[in-house]
C-alpha atoms as a PDB file:
ATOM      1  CA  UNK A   1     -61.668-109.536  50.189  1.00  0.00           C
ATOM      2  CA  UNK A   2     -59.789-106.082  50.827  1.00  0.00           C
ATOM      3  CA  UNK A   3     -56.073-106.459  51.012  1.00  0.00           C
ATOM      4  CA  UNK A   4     -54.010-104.247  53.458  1.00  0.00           C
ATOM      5  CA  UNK A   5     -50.449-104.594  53.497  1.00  0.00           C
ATOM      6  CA  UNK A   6     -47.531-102.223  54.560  1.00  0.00           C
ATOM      7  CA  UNK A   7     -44.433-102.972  52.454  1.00  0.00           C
ATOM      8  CA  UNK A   8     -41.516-101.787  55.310  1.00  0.00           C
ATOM      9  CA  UNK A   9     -37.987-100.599  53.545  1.00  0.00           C
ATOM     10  CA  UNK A  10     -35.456 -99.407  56.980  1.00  0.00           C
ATOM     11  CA  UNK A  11     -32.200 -99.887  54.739  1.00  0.00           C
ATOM     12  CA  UNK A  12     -30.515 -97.796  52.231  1.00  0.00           C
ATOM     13  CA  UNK A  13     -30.723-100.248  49.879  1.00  0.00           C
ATOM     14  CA  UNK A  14     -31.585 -99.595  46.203  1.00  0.00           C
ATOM     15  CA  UNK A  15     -32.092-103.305  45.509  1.00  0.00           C
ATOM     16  CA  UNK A  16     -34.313-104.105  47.922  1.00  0.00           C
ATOM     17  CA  UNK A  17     -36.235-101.072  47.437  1.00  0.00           C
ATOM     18  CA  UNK A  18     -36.609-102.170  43.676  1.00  0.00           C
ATOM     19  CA  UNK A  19     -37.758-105.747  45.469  1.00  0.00           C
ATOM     20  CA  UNK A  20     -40.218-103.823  47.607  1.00  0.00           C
ATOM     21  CA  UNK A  21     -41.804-102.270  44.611  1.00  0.00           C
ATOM     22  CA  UNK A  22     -42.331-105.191  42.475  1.00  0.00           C
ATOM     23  CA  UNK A  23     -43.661-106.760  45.654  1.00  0.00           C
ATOM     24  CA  UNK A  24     -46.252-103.828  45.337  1.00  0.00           C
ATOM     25  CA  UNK A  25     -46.730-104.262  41.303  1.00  0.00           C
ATOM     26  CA  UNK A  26     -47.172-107.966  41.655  1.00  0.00           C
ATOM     27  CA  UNK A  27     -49.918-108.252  44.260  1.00  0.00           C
ATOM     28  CA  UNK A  28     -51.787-105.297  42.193  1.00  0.00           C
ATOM     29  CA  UNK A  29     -51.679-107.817  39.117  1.00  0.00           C
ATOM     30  CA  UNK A  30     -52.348-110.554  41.517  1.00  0.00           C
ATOM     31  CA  UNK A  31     -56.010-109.281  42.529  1.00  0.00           C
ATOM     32  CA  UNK A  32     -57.369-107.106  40.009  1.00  0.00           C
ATOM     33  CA  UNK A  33     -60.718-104.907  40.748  1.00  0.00           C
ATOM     34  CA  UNK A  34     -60.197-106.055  44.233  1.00  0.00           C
ATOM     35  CA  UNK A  35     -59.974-103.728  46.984  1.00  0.00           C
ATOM     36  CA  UNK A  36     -56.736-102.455  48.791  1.00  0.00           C
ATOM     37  CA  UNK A  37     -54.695-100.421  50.784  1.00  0.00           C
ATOM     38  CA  UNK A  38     -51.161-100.447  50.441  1.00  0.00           C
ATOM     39  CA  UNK A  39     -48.459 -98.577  52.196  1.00  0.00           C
ATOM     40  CA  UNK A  40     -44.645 -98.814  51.247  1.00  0.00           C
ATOM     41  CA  UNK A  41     -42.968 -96.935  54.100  1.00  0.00           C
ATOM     42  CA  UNK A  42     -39.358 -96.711  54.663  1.00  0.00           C
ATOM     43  CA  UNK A  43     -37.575 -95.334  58.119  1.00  0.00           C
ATOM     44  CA  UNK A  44     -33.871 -95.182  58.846  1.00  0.00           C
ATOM     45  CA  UNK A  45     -31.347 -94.976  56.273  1.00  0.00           C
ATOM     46  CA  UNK A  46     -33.959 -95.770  53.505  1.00  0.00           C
ATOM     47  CA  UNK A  47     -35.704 -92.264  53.567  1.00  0.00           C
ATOM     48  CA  UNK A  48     -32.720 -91.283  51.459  1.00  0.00           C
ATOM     49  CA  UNK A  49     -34.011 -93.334  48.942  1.00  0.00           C
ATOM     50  CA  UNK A  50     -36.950 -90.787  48.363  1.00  0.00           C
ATOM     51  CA  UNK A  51     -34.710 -87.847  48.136  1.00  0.00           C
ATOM     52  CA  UNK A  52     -32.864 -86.360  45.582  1.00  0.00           C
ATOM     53  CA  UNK A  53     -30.867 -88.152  42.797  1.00  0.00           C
ATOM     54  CA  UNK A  54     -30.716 -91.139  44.759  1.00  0.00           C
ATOM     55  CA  UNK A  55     -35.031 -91.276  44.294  1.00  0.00           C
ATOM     56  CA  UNK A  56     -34.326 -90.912  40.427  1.00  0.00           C
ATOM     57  CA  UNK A  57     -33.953 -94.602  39.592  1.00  0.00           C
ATOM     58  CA  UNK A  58     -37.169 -95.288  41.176  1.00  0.00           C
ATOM     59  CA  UNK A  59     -39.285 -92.110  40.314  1.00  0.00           C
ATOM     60  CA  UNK A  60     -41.173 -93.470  37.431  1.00  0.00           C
ATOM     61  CA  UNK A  61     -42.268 -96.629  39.345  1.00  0.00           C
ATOM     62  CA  UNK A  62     -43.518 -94.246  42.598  1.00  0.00           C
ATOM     63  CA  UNK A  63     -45.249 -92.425  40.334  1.00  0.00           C
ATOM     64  CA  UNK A  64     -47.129 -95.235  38.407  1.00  0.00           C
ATOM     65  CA  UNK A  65     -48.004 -96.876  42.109  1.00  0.00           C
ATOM     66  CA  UNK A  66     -49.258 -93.541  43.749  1.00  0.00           C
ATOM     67  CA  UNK A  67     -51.361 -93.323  40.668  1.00  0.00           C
ATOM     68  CA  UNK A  68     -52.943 -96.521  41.923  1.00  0.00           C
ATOM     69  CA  UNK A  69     -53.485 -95.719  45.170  1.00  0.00           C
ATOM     70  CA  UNK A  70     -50.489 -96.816  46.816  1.00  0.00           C
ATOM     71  CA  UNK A  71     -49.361 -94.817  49.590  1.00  0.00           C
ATOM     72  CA  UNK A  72     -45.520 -93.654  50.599  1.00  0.00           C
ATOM     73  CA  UNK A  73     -44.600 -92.594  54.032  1.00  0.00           C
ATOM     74  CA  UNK A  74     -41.696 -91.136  55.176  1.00  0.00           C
ATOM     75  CA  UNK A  75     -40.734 -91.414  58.690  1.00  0.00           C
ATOM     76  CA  UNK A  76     -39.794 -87.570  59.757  1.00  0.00           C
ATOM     77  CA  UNK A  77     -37.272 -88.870  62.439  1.00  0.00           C
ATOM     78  CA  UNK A  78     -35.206 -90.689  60.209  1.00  0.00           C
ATOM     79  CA  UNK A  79     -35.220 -87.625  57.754  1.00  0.00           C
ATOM     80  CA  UNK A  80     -33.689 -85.388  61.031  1.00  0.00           C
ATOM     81  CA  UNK A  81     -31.090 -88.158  61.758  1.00  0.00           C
ATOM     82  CA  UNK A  82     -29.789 -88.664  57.865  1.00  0.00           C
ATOM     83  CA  UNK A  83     -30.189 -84.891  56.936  1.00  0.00           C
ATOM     84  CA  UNK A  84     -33.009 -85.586  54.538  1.00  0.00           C
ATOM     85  CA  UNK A  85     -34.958 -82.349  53.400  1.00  0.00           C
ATOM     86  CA  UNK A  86     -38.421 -82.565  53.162  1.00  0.00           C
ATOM     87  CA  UNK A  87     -37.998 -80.198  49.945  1.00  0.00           C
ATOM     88  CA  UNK A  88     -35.620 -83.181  48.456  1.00  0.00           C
ATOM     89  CA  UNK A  89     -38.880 -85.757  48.861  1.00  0.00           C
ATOM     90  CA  UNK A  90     -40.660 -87.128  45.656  1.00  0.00           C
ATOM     91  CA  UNK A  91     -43.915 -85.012  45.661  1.00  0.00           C
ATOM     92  CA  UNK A  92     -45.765 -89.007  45.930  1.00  0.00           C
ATOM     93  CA  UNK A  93     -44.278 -89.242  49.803  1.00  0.00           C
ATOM     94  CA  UNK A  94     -46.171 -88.401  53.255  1.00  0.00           C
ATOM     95  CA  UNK A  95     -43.926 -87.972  56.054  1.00  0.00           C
ATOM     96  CA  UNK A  96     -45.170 -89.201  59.306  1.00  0.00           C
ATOM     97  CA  UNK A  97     -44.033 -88.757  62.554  1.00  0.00           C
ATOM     98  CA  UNK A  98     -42.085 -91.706  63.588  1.00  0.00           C
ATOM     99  CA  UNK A  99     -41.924 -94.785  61.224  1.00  0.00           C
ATOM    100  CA  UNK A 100     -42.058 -97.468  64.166  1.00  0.00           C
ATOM    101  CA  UNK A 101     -45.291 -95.856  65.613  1.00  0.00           C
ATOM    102  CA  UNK A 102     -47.184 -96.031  61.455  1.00  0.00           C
ATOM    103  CA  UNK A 103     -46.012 -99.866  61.480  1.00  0.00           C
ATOM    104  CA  UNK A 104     -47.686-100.686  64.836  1.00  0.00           C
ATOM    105  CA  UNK A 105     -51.118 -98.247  63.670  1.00  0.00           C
ATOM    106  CA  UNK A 106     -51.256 -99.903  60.363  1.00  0.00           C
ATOM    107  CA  UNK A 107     -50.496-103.347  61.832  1.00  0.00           C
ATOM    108  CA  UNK A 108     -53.153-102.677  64.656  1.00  0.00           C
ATOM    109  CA  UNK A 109     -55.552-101.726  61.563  1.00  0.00           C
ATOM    110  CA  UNK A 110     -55.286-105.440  59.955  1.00  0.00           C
ATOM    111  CA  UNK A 111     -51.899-104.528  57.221  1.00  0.00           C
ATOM    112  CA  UNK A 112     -50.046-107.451  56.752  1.00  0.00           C
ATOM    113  CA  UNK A 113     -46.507-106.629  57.282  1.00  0.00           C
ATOM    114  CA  UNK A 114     -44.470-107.387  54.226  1.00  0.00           C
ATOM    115  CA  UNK A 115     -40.768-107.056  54.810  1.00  0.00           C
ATOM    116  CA  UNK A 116     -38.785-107.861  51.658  1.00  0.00           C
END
């Protein structure tokens, strides 16, 4: 079975980033060898959660999950509307156009949409 899931994070919320992550780290240990493709993308408020010293509680764990494949985008509008700097980004993060257009492609590609 190949599992495709986007894990969506729209709130500035270092908690339930943290949630969305181990959401990510526990289906990994859930179905080893199989095959996946997971996307943790955050819009609004929560691309500030990717930026700068507010990223650095959750650096180590992007950096472990990239390593496995997972992907990170970064919805561009949100970084315009919260003054986000694409130079501030962990390295780890794609921005995308518009957050609300990569849910509804990814979703239209057969990711389960994990909210947590």
């Amino acid at each position: 079975m190949d599992y495709k899931a986007v894990f969506h994070v729209d709130q500035k919320d270092g908690p339930v980033f943290q949630l969305a992550l181990n959401n990510v780290v526990n289906l990994l240990n859930a179905i080893p060898g199989q095959e996946h493709e997971l996307v943790v993308l955050l819009n609004g408020p929560a691309v500030a959660l990717m930026a700068g010293a507010e990223a650095t509680p959750f650096q180590e764990k992007v950096q472990e999950l990239a390593a496995k494949g997972v992907r990170f985008q970064v919805c561009a509008n949100a970084l315009h509307r919260f003054e986000v700097s694409r130079e501030e980004l962990l390295a780890q993060c794609e921005v995308i156009p518009a957050g609300i257009v990569g849910l509804i492609d990814l979703q239209n590609q057969g990711f389960a949409y994990i909210k947590p």
